[in-house]
N, C-alpha and C. Protein backbone atom coordinates (compact mmCIF):
# COMPACT_ATOMS: atom_id res chain seq x y z
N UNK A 1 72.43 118.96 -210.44
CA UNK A 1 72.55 119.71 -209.19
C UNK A 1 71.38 119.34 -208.28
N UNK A 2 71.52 118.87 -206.80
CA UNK A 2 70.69 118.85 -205.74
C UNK A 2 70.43 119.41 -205.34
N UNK A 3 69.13 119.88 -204.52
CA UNK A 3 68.54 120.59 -203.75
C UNK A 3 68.15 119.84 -202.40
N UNK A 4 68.49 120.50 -201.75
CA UNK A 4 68.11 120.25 -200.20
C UNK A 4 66.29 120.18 -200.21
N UNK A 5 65.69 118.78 -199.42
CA UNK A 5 64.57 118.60 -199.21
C UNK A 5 63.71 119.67 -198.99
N UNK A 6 62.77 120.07 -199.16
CA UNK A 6 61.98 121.26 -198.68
C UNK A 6 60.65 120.08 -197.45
N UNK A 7 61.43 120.92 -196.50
CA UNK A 7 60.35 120.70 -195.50
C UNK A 7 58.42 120.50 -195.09
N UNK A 8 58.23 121.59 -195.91
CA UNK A 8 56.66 121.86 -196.48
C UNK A 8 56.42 121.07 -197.32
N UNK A 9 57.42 120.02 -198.62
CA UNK A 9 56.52 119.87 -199.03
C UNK A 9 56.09 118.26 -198.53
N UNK A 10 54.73 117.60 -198.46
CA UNK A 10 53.97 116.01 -197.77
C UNK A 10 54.83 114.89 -198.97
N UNK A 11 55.40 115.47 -199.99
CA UNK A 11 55.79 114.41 -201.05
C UNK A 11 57.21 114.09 -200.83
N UNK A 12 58.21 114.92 -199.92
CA UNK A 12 59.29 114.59 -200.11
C UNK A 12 59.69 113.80 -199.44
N UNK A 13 61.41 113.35 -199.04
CA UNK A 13 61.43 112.53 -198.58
C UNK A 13 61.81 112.49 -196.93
N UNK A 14 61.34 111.23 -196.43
CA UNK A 14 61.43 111.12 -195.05
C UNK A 14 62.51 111.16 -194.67
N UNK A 15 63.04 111.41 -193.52
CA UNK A 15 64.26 111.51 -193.00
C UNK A 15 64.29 110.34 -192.11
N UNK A 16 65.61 109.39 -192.66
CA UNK A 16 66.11 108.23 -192.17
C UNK A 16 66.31 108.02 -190.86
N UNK A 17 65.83 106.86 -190.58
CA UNK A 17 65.96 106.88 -189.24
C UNK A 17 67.35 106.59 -188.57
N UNK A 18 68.28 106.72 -187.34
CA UNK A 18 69.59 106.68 -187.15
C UNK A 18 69.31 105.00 -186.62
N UNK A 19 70.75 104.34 -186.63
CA UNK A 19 70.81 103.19 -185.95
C UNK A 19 70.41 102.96 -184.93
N UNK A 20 70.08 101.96 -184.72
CA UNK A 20 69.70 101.27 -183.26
C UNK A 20 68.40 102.20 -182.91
N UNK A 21 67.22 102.69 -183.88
CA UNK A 21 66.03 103.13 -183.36
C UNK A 21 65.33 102.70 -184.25
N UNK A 22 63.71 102.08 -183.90
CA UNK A 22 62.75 101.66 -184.67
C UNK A 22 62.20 102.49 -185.27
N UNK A 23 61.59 102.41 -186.50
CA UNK A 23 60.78 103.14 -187.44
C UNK A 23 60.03 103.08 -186.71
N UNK A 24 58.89 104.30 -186.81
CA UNK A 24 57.66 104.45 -186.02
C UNK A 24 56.78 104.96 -187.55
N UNK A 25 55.59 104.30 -187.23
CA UNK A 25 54.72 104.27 -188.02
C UNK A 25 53.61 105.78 -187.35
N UNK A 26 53.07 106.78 -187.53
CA UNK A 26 52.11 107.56 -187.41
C UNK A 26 50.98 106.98 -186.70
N UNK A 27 49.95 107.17 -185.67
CA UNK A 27 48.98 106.36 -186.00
C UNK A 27 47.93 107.78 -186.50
N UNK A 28 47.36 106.88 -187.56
CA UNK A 28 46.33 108.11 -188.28
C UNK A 28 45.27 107.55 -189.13
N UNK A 29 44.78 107.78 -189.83
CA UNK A 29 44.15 107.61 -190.85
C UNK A 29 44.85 106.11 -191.39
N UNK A 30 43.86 104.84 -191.00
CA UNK A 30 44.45 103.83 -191.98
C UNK A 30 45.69 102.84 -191.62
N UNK A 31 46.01 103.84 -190.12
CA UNK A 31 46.88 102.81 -189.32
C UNK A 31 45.91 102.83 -187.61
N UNK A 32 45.79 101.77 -187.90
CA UNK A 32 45.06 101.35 -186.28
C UNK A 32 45.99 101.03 -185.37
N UNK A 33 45.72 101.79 -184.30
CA UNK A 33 46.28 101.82 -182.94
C UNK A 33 46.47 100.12 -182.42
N UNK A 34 47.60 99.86 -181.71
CA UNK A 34 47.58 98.51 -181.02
C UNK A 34 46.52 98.05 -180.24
N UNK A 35 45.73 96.89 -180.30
CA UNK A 35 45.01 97.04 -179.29
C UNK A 35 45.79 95.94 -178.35
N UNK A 36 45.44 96.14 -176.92
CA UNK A 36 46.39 94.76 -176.07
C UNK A 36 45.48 93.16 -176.24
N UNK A 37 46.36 92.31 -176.11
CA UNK A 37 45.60 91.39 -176.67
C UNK A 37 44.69 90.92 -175.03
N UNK A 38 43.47 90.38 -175.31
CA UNK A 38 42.44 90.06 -174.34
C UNK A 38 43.12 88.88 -173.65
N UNK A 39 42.35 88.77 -172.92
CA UNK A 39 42.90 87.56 -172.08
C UNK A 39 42.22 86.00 -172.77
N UNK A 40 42.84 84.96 -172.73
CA UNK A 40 41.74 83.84 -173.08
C UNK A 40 40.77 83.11 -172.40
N UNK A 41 39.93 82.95 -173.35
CA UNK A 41 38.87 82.75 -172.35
C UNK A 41 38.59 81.56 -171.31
N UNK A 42 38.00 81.94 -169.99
CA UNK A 42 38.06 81.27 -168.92
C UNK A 42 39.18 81.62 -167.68
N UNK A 43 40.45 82.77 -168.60
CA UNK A 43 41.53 82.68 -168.12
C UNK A 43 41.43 84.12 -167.24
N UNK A 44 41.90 84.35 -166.02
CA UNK A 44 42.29 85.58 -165.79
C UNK A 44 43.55 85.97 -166.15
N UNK A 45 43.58 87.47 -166.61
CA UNK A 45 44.81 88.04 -166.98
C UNK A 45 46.32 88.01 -166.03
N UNK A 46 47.01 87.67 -166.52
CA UNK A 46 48.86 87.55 -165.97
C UNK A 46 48.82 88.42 -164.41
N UNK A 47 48.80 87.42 -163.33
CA UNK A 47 48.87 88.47 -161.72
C UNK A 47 47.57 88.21 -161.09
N UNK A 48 46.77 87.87 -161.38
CA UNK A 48 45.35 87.96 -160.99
C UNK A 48 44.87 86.21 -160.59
N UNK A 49 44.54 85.78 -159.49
CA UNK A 49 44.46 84.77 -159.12
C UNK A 49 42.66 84.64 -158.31
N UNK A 50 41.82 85.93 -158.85
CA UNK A 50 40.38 85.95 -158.20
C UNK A 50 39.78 84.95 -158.96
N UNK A 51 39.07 83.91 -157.86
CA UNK A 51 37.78 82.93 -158.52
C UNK A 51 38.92 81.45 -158.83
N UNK A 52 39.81 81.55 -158.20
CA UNK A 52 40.85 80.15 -158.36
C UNK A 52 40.84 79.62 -157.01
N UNK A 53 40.86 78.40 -156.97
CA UNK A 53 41.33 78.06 -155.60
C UNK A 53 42.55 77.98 -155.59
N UNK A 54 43.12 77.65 -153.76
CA UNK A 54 44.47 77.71 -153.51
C UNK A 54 45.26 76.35 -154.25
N UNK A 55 46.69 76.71 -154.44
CA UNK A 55 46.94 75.28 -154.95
C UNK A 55 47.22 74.25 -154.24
N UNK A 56 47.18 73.23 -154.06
CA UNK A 56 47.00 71.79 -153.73
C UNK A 56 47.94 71.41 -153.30
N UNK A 57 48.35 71.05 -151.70
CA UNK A 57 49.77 70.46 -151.14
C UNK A 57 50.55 69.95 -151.77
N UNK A 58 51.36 69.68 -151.93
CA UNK A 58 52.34 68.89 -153.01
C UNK A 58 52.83 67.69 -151.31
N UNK A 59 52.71 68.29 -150.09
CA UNK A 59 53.02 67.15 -149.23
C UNK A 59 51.97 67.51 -147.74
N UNK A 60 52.01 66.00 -147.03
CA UNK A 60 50.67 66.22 -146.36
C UNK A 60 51.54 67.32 -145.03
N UNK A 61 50.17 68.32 -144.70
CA UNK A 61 50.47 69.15 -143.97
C UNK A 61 50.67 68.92 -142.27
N UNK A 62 51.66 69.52 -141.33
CA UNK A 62 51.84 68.48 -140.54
C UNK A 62 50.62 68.28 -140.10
N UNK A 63 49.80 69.08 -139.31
CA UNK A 63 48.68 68.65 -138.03
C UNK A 63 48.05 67.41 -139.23
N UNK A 64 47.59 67.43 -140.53
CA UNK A 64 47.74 66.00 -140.78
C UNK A 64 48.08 64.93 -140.60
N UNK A 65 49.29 65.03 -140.75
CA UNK A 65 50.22 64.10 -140.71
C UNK A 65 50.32 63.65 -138.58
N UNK A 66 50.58 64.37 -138.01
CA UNK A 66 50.29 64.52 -136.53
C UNK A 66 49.03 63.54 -136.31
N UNK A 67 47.83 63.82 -137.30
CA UNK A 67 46.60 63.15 -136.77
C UNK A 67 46.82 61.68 -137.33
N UNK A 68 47.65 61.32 -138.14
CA UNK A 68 47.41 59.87 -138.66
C UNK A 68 48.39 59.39 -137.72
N UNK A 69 49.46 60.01 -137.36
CA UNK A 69 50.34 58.77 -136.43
C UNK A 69 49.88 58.53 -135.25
N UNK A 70 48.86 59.68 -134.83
CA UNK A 70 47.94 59.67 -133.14
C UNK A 70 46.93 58.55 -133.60
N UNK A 71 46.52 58.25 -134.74
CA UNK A 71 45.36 57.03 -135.10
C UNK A 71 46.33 55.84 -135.27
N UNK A 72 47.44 56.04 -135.83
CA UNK A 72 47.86 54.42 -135.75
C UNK A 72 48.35 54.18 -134.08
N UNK A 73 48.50 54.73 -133.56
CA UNK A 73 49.06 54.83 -131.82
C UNK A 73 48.34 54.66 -131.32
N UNK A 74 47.15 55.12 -131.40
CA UNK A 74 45.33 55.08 -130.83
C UNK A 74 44.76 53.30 -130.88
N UNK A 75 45.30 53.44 -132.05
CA UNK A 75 44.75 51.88 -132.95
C UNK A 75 45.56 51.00 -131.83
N UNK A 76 47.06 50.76 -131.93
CA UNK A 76 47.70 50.27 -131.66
C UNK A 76 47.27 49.62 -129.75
N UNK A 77 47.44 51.03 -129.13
CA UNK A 77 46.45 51.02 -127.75
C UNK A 77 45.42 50.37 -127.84
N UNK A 78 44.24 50.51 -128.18
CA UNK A 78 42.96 50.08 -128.62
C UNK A 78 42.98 48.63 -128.53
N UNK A 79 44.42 47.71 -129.77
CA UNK A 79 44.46 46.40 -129.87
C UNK A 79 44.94 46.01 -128.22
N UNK A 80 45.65 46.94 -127.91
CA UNK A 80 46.09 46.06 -126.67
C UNK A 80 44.98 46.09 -125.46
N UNK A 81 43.90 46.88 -125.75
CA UNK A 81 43.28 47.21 -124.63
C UNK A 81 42.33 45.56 -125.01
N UNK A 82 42.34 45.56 -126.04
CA UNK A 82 40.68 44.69 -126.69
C UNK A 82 41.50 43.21 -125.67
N UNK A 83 43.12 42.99 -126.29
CA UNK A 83 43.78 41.41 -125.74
C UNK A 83 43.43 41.67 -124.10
N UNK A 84 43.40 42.68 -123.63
CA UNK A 84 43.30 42.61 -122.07
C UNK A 84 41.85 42.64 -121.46
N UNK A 85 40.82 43.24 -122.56
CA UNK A 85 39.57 43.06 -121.93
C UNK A 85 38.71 41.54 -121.76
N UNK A 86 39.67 41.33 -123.06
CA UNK A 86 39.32 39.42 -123.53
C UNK A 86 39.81 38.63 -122.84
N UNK A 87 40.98 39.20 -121.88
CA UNK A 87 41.66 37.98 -120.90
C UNK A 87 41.10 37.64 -119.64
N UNK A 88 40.61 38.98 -119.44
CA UNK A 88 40.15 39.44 -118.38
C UNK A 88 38.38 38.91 -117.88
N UNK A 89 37.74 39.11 -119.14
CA UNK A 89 36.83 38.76 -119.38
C UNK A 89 36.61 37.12 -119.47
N UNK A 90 37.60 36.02 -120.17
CA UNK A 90 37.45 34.91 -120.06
C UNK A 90 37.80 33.96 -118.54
N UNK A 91 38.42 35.23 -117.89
CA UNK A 91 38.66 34.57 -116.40
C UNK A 91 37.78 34.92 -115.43
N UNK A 92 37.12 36.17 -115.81
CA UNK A 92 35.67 35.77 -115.39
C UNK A 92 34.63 35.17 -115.33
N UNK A 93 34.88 34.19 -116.50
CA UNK A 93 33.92 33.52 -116.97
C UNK A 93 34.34 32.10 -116.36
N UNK A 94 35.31 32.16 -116.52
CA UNK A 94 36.07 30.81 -115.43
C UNK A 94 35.81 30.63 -114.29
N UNK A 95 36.10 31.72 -113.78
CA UNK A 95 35.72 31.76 -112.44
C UNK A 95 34.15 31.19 -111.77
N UNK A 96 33.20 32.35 -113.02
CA UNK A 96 31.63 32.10 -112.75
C UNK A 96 31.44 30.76 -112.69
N UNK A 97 32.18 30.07 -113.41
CA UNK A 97 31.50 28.40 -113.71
C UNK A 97 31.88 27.86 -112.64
N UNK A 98 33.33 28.00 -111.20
CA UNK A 98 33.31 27.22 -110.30
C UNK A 98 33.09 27.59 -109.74
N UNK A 99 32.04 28.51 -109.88
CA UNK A 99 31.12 29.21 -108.51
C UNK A 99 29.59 28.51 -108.53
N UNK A 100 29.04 29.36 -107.84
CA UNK A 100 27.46 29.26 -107.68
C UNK A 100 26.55 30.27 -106.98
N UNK A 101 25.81 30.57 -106.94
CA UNK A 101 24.92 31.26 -106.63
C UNK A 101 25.18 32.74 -107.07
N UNK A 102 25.32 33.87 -106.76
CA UNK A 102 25.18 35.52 -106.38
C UNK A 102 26.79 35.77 -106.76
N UNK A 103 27.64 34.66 -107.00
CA UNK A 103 28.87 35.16 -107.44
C UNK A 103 29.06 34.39 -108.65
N UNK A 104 28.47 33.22 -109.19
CA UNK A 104 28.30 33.27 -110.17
C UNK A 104 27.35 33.92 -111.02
N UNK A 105 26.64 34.70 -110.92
CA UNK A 105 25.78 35.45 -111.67
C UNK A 105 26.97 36.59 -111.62
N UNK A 106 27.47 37.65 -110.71
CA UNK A 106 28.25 38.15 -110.59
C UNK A 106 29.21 38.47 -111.86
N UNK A 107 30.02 36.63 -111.99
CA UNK A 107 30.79 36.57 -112.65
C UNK A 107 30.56 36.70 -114.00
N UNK A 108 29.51 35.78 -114.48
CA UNK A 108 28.80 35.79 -115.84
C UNK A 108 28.41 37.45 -116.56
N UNK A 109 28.00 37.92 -115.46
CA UNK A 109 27.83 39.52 -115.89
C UNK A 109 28.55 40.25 -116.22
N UNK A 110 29.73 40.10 -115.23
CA UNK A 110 30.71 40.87 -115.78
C UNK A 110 31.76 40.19 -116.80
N UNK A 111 31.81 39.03 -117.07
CA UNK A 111 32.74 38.71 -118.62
C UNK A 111 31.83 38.94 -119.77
N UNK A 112 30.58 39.29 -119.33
CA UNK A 112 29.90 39.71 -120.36
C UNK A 112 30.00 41.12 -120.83
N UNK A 113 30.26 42.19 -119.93
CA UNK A 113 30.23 43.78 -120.71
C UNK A 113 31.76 43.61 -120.45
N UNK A 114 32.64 42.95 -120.30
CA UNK A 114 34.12 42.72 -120.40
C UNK A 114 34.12 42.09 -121.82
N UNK A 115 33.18 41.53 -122.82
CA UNK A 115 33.55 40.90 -123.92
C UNK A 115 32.73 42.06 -124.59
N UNK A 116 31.82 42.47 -124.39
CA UNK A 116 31.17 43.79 -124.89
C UNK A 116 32.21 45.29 -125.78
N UNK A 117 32.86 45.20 -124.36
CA UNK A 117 34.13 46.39 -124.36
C UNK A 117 35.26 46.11 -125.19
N UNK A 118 35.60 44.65 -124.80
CA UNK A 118 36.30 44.52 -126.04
C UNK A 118 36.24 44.26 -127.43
N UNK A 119 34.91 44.20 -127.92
CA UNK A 119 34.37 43.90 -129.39
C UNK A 119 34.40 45.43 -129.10
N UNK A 120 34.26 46.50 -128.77
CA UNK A 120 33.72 47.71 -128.98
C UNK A 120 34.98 48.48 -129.17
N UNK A 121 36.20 47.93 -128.38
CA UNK A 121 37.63 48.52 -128.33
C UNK A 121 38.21 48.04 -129.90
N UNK A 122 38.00 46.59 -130.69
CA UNK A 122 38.42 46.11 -131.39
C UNK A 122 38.23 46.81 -132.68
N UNK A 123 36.89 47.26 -132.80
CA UNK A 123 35.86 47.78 -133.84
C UNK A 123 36.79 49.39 -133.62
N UNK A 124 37.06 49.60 -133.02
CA UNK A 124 37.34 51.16 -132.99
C UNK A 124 38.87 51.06 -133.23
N UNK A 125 39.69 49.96 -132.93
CA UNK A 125 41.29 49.99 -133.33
C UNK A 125 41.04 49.76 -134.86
N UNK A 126 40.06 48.86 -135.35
CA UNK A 126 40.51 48.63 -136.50
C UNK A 126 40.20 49.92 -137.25
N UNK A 127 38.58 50.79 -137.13
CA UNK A 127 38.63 52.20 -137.97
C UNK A 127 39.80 53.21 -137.77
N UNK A 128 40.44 52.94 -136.18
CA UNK A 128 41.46 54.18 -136.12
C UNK A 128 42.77 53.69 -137.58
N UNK A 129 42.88 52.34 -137.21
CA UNK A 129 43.86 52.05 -138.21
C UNK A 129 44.05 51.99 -139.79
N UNK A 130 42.23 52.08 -140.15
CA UNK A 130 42.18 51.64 -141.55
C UNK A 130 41.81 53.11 -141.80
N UNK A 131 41.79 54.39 -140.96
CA UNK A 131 41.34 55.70 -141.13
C UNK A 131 42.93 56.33 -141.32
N UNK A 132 43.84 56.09 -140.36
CA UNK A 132 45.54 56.38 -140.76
C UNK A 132 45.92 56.06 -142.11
N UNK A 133 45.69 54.84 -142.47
CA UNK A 133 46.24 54.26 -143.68
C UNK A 133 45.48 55.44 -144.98
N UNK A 134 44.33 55.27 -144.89
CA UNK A 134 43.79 56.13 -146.22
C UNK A 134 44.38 57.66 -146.36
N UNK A 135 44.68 57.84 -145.17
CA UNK A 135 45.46 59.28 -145.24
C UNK A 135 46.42 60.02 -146.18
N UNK A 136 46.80 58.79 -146.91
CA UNK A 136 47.62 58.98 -148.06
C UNK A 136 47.22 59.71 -149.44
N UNK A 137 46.02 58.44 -149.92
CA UNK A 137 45.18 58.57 -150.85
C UNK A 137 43.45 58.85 -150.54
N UNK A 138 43.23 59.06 -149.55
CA UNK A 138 41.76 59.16 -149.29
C UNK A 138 41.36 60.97 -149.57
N UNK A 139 40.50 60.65 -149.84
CA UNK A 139 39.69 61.79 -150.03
C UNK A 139 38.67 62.48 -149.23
N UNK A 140 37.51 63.05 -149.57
CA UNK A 140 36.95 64.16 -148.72
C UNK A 140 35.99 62.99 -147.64
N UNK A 141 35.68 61.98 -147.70
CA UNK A 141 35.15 60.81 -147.24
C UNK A 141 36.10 60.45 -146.05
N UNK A 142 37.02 60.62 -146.55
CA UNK A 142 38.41 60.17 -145.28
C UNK A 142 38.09 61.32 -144.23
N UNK A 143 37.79 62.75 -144.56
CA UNK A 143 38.47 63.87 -144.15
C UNK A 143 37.05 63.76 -143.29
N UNK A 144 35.96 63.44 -143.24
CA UNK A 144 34.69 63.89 -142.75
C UNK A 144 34.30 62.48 -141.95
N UNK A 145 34.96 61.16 -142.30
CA UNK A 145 34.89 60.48 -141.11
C UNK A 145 36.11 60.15 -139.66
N UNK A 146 37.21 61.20 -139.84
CA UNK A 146 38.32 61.49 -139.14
C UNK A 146 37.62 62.36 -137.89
N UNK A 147 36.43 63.65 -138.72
CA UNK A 147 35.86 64.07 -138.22
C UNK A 147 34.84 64.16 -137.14
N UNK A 148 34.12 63.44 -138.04
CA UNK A 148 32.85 62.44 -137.00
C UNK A 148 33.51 61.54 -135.84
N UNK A 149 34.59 60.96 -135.74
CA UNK A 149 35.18 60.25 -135.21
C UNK A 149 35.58 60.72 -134.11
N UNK A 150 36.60 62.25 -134.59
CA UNK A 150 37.51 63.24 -133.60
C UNK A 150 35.53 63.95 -132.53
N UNK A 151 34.72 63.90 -133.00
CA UNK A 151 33.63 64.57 -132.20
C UNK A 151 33.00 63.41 -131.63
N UNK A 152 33.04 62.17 -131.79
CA UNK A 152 32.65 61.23 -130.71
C UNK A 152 33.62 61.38 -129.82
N UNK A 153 35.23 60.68 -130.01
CA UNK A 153 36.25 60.51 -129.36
C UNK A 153 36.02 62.16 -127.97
N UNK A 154 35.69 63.43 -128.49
CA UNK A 154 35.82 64.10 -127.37
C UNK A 154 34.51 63.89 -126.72
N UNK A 155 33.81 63.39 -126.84
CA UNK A 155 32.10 63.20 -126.03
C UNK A 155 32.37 62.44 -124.92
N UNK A 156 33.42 61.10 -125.38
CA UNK A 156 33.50 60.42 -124.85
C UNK A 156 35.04 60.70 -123.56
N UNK A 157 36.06 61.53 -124.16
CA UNK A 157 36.83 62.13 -123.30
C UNK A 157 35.80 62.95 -122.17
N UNK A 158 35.57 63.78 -122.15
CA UNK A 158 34.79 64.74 -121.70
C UNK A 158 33.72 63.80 -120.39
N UNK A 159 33.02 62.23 -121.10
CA UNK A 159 32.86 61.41 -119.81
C UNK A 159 33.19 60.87 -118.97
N UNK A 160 34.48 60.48 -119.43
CA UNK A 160 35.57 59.99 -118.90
C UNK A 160 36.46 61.11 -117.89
N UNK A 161 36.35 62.13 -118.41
CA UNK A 161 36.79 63.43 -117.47
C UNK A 161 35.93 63.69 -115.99
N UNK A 162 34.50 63.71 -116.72
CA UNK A 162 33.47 63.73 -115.17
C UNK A 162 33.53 62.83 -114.78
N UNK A 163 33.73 61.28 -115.01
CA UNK A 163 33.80 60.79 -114.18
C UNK A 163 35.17 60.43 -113.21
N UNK A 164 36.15 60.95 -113.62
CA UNK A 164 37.66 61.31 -112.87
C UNK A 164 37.37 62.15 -111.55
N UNK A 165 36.52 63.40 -111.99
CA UNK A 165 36.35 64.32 -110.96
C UNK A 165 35.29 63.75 -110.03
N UNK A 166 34.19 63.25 -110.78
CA UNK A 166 33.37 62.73 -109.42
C UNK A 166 34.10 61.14 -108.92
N UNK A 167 35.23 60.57 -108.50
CA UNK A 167 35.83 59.62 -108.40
C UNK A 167 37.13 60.55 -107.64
N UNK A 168 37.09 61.79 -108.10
CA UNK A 168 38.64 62.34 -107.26
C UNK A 168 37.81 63.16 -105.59
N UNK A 169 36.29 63.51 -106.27
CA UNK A 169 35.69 64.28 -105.03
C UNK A 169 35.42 63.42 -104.17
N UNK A 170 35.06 61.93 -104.46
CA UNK A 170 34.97 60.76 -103.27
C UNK A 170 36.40 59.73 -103.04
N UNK A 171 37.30 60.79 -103.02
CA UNK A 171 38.32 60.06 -102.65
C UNK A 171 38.61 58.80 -103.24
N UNK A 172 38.12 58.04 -104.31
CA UNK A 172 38.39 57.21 -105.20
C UNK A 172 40.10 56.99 -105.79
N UNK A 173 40.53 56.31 -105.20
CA UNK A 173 42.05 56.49 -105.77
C UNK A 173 42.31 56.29 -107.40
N UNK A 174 41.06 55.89 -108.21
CA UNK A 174 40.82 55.80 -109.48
C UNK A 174 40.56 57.10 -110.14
N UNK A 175 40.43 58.10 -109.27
CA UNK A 175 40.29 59.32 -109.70
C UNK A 175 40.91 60.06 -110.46
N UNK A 176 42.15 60.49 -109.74
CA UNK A 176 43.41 61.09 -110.50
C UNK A 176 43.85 60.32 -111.85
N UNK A 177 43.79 59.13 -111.78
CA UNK A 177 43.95 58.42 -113.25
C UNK A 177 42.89 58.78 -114.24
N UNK A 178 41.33 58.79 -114.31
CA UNK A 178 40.36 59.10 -114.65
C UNK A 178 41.09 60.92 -115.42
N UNK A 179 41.25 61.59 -114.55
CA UNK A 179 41.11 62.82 -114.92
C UNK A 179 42.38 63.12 -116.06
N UNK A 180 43.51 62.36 -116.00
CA UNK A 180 44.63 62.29 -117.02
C UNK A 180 44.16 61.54 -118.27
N UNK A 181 43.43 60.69 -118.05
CA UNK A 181 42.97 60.11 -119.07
C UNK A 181 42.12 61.15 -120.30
N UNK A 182 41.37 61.41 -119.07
CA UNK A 182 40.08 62.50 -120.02
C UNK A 182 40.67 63.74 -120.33
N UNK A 183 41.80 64.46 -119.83
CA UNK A 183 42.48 65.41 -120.42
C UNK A 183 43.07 64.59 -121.66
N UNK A 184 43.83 64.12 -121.85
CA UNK A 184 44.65 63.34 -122.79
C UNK A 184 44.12 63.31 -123.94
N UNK A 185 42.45 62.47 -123.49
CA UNK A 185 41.84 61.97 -125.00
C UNK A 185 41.08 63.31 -125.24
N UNK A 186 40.80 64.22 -125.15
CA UNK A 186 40.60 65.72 -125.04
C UNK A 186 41.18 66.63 -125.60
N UNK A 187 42.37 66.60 -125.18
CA UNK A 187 43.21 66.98 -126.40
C UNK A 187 44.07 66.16 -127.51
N UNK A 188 43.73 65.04 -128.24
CA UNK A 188 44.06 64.32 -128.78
C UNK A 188 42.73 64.27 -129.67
N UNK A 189 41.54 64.73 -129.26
CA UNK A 189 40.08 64.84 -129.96
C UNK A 189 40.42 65.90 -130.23
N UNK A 190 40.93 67.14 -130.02
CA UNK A 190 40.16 68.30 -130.46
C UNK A 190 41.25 68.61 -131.98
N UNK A 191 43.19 67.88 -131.58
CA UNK A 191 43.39 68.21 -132.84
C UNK A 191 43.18 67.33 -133.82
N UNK A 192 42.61 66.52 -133.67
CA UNK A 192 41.92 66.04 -134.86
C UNK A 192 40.60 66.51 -135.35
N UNK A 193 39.88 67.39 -134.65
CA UNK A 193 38.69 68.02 -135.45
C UNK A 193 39.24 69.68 -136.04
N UNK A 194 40.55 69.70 -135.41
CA UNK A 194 40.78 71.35 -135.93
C UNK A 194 41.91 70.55 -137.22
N UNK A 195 42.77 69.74 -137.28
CA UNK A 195 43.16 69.32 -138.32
C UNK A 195 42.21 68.68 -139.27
N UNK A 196 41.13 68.17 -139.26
CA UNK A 196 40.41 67.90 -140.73
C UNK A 196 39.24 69.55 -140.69
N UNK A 197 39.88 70.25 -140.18
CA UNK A 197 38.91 72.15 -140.53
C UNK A 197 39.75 72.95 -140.72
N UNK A 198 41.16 72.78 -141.13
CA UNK A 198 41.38 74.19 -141.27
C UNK A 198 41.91 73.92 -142.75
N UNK A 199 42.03 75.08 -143.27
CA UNK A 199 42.61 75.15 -145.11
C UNK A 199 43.22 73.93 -145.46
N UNK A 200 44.50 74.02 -144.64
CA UNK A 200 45.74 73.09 -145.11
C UNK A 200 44.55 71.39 -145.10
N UNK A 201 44.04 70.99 -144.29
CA UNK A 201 43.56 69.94 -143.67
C UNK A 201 42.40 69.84 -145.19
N UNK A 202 41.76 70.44 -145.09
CA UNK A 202 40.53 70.53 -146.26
C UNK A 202 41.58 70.35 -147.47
N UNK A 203 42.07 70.91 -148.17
CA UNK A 203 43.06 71.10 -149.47
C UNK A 203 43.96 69.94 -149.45
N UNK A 204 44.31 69.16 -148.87
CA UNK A 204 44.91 68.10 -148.87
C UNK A 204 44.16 66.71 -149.03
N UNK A 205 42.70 66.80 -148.84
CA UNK A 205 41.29 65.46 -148.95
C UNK A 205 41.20 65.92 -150.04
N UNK A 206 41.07 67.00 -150.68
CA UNK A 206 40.33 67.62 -151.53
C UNK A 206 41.35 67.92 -152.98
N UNK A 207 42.57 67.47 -152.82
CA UNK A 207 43.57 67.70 -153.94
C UNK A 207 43.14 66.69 -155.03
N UNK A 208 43.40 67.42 -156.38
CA UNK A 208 43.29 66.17 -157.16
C UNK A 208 44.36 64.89 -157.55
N UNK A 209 43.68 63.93 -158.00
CA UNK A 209 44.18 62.77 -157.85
C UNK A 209 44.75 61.78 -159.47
N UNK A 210 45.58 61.87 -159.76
CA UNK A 210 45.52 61.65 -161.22
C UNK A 210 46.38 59.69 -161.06
């Protein structure tokens, strides 16, 4: 004959648990509480992204991309300016020789800062061009001489601007051209110094390279 469990007493038996529910263990004496597991080390915990940098373009960002096709276009200009300062310059020099006196000196002088300008135009197509190209694979070296570059380029807009206006205030019909010019390269300088400064621009020199 059976007897029904007695409740009071710690020896009898447990009451089964129903389907579809987990045994639960007590925590007490001899059973230790879960602890959560730590994070690993170096790692911040699941959600938490403090003390990481941002992640790394997977493609170049436009005003990037904007600044390398304005350098191969720049470049491109540049070559054509250098073939016209050199043409220009050797027919001055032509000229000087079937001259004489006060117009050949004249002449000689000026195919001289006419060959000047164009070694100086040439030198600057080829960095605009070999500065586009690295844009791909170049790094923080690329990103800081785009820079230096974009802060000459407006020094030199900006002279080119005063001298538009003092050329438009004396009625200079070279004037109004002057002043389009120096707007132009003005703003063509400045987004290239705000494209190699802002996040996207930095994080893209600065991605790693495998």
């Amino acid at each position: 004959m059976s007897y029904p469990p007695d409740p009071n007493n710690p020896y009898g038996q447990t009451q089964p648990q129903g389907y579809g529910y987990p045994q639960q263990q007590p925590a007490g004496y001899g059973y230790p509480q879960q602890q959560p597991q730590p994070a690993a080390y170096g790692y911040p915990p699941v959600g938490q992204g403090y003390g990481f940098p941002p992640a790394a373009p997977q493609s170049m960002p436009g005003l990037v991309l904007t600044t390398r096709v304005l350098l191969f276009v720049i470049g491109g200009v540049q070559v054509i300016l250098t073939a016209i300062l050199l043409i220009i310059a050797g027919g001055a020099k032509h000229e000087a020789n079937t001259r004489s006196g006060d117009i050949a000196t004249i002449g000689n002088a000026a195919a001289g800062v006419l060959l000047v300008l164009g070694i100086v135009y040439l030198l600057a197509s080829i960095l605009s061009i070999t500065l586009g190209a690295k844009f791909g694979k170049g790094g923080p070296a690329t990103r800081i001489t785009t820079l230096v570059y974009g802060c000459i380029s407006l020094l030199l807009g900006l002279l080119v601007l005063f001298s538009g206006l003092t050329q438009s205030s004396a009625n200079n019909p070279g004037g109004p051209f002057g002043l389009i010019i120096g707007v132009l390269w003005i703003g063509i300088s400045i987004l290239w110094i705000v494209a190699m400064s802002t996040r996207d621009g930095v994080a893209w020199f600065n991605r790693p390279r495998y």
